[in-house]
Structures are given as structure tokens and as C-alpha cells.
PDB file of N, CA and C in Angstrom:
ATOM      1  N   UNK A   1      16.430   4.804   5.056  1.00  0.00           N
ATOM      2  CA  UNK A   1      16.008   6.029   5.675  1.00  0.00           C
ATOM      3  C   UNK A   1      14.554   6.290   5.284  1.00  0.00           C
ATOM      4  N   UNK A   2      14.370   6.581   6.279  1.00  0.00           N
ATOM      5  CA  UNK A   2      12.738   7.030   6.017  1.00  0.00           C
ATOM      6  C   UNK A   2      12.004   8.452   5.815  1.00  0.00           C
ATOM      7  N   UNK A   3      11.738   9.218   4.965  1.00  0.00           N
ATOM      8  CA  UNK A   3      11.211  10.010   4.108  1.00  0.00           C
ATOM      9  C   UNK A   3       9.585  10.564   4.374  1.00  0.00           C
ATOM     10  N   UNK A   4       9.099  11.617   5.197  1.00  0.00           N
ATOM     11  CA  UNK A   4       7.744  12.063   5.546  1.00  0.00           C
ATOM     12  C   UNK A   4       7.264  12.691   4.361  1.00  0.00           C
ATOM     13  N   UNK A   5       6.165  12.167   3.974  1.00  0.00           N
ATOM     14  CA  UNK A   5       5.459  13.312   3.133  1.00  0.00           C
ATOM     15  C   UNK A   5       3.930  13.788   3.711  1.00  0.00           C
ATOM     16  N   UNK A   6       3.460  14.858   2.770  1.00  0.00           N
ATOM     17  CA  UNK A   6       2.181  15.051   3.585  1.00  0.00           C
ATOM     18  C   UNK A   6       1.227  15.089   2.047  1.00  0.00           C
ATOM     19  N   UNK A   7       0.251  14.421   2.741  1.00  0.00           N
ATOM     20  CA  UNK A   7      -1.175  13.835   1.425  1.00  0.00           C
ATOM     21  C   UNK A   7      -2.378  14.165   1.912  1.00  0.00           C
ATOM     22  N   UNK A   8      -3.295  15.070   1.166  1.00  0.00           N
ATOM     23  CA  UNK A   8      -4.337  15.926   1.401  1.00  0.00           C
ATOM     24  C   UNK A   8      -5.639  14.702   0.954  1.00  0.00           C
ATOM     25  N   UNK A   9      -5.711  13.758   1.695  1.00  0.00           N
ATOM     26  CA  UNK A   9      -7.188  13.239   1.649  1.00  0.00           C
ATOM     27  C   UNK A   9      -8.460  13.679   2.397  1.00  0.00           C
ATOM     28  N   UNK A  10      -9.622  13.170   1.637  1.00  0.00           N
ATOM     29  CA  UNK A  10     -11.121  13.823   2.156  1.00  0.00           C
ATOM     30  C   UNK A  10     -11.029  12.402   3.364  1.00  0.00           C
ATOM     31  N   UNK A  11     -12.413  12.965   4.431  1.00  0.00           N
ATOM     32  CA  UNK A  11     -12.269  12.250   5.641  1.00  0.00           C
ATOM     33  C   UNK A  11     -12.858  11.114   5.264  1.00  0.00           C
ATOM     34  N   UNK A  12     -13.394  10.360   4.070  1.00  0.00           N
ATOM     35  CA  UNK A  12     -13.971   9.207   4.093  1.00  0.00           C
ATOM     36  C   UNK A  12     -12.897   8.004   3.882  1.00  0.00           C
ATOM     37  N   UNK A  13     -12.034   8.626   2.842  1.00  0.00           N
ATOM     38  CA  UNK A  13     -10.390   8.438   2.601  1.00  0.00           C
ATOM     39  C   UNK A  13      -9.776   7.943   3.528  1.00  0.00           C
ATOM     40  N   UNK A  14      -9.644   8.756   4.308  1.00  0.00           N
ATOM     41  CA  UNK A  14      -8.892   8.496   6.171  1.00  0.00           C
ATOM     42  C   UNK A  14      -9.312   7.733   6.418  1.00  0.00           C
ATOM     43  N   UNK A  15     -10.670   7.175   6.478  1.00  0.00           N
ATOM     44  CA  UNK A  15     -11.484   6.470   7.839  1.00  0.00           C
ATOM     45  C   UNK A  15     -11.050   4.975   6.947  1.00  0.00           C
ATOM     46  N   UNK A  16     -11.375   4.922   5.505  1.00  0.00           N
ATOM     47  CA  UNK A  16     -10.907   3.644   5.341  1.00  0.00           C
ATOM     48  C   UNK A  16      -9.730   2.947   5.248  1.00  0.00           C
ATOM     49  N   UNK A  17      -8.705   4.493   5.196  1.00  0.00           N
ATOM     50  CA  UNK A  17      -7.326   3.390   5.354  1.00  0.00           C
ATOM     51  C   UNK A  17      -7.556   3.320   6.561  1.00  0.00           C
ATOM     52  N   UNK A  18      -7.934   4.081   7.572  1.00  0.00           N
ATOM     53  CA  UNK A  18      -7.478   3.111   8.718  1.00  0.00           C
ATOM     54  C   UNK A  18      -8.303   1.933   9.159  1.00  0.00           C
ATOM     55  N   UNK A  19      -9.541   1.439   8.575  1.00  0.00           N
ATOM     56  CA  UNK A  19     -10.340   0.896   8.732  1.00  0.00           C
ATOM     57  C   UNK A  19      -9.286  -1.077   7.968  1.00  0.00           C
ATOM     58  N   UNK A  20      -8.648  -0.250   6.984  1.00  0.00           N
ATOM     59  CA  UNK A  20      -8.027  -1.565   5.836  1.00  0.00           C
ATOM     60  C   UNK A  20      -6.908  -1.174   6.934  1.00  0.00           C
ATOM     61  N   UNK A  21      -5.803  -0.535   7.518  1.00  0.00           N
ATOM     62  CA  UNK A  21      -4.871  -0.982   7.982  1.00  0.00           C
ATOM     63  C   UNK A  21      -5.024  -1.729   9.400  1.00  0.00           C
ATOM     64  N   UNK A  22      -6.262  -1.656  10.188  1.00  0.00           N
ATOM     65  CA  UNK A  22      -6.873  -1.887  11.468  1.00  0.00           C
ATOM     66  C   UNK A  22      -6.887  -3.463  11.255  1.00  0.00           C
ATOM     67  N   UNK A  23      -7.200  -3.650   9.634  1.00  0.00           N
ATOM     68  CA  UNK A  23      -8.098  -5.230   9.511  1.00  0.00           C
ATOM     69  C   UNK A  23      -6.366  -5.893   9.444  1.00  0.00           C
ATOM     70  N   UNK A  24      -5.148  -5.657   9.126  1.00  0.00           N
ATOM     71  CA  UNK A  24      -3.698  -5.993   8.926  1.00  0.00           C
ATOM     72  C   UNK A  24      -3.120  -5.943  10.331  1.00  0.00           C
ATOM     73  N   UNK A  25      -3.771  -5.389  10.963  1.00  0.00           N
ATOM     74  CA  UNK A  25      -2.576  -5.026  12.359  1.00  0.00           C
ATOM     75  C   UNK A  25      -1.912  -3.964  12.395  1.00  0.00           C
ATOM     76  N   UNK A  26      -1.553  -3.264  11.676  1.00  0.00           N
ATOM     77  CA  UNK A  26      -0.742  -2.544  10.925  1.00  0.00           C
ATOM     78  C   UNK A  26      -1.002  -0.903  11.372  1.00  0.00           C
ATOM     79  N   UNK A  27      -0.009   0.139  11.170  1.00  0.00           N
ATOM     80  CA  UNK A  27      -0.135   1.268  10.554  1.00  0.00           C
ATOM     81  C   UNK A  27      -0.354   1.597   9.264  1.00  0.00           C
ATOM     82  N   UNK A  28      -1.916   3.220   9.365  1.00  0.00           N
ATOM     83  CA  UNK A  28      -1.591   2.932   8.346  1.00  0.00           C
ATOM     84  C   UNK A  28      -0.557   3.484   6.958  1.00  0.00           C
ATOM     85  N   UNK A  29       0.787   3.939   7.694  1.00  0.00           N
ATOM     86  CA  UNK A  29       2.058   3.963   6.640  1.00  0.00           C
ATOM     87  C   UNK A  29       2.018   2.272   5.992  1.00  0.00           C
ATOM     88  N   UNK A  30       2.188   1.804   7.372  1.00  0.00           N
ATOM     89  CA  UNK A  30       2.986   0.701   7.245  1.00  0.00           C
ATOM     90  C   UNK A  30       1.918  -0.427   5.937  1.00  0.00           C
ATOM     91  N   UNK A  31       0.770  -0.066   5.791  1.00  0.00           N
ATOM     92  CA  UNK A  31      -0.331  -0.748   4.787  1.00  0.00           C
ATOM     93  C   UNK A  31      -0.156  -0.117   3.630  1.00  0.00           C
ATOM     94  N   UNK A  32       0.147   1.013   3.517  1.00  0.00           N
ATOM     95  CA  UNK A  32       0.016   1.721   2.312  1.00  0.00           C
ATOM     96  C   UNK A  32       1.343   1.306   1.764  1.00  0.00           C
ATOM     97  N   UNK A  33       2.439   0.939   2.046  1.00  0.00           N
ATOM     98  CA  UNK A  33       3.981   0.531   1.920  1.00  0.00           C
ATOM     99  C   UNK A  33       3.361  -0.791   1.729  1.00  0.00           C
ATOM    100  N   UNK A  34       2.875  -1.831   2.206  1.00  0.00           N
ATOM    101  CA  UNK A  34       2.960  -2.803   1.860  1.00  0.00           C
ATOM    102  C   UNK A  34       1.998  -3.307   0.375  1.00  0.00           C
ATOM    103  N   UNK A  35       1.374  -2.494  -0.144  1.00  0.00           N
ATOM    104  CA  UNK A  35       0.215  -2.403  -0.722  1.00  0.00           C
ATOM    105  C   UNK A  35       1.514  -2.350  -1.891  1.00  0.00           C
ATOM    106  N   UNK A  36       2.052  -1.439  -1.961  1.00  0.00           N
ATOM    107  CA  UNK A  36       3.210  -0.696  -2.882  1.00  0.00           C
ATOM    108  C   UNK A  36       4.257  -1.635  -3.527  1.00  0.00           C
ATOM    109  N   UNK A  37       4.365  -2.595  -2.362  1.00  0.00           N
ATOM    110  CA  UNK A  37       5.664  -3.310  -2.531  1.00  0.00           C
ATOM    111  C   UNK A  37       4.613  -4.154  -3.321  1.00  0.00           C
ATOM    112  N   UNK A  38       3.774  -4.876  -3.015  1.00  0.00           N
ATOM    113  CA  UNK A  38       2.777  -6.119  -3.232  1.00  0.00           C
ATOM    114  C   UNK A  38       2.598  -6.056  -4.495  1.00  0.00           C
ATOM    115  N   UNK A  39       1.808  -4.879  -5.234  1.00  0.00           N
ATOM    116  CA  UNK A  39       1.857  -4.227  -6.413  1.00  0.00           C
ATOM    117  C   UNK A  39       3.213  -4.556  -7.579  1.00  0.00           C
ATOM    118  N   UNK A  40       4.167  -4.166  -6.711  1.00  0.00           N
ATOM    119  CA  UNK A  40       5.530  -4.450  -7.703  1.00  0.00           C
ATOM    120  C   UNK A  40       5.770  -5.929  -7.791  1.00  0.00           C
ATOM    121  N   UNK A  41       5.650  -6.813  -6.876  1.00  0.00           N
ATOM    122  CA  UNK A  41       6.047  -8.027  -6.831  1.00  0.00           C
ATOM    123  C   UNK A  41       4.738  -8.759  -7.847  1.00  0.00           C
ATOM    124  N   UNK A  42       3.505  -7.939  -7.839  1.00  0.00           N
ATOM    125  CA  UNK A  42       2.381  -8.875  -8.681  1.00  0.00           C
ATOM    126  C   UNK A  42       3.382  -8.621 -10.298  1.00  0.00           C
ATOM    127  N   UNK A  43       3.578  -7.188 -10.460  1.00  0.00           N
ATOM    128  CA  UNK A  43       4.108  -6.679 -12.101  1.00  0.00           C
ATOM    129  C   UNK A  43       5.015  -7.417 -12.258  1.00  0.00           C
ATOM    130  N   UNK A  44       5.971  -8.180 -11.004  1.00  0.00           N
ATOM    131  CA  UNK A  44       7.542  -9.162 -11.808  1.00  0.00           C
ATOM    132  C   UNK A  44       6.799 -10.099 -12.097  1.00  0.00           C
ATOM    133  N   UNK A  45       5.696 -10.745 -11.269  1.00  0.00           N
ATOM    134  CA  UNK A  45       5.029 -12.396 -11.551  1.00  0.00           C
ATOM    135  C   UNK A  45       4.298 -11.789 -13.388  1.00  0.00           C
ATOM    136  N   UNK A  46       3.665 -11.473 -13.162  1.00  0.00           N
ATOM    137  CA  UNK A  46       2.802 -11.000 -14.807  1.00  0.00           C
ATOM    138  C   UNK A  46       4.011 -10.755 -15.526  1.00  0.00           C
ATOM    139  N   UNK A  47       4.847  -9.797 -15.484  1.00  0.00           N
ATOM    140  CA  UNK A  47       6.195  -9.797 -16.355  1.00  0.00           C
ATOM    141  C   UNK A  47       7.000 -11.071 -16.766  1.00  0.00           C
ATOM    142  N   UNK A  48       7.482 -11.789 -15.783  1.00  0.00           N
ATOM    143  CA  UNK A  48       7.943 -12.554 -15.790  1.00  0.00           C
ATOM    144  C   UNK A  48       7.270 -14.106 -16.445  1.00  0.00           C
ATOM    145  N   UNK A  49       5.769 -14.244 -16.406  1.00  0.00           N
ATOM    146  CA  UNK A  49       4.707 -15.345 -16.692  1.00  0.00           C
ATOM    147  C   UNK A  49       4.739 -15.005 -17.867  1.00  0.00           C
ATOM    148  N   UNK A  50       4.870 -13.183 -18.821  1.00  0.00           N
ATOM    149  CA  UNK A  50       4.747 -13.133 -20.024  1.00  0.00           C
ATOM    150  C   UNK A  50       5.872 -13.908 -20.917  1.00  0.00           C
ATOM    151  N   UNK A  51       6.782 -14.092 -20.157  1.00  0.00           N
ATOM    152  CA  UNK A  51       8.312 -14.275 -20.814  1.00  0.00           C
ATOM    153  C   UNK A  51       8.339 -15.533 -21.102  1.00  0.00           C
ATOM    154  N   UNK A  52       7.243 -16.599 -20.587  1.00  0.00           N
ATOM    155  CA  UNK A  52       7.412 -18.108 -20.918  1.00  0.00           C
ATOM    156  C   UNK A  52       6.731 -18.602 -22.012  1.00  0.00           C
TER     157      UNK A  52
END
């Protein structure tokens, strides 16, 4: 399920997510979600690289 929130950025803010989600194809929810997930999957590789 999908969950709306609302986020008070200045307009230079705006222009570059959509400028970084434009360069993906993407919305930009759908960049800022993937950014998120990407993030977690780098912390298991570094987590996980510490463990060897």
C-alpha cells in the first residue's frame, strides 16, 4: 500500500529532483524510493563485507 506524505522543499530542491528523476525516466516519487532502497542494499554489502 502506498502512503502520501507532504515535504516542504525550496524551489531549487524541486527543480533538481526533477531534473535527477528526468535523467532515470522516472517519477520523481518513484527516484526518491529508489535512491532509498539503493542506500539499504549499499549498508547490507558494507555490513555484510565487514563480516569476512
Amino acid at each position: 500500500m502506498k502512503t502520501r506524505i507532504n515535504v516542504s522543499l525550496d524551489e531549487e530542491t524541486v527543480k533538481r529532483l526533477k531534473e535527477k528523476a528526468s535523467e532515470k525516466h522516472t517519477t520523481v516519487s518513484q527516484w526518491i524510493t529508489d535512491r532509498v532502497w539503493e542506500e539499504k542494499e549499499e549498508e547490507k554489502k558494507a555490513k555484510k563485507g565487514s563480516e569476512d
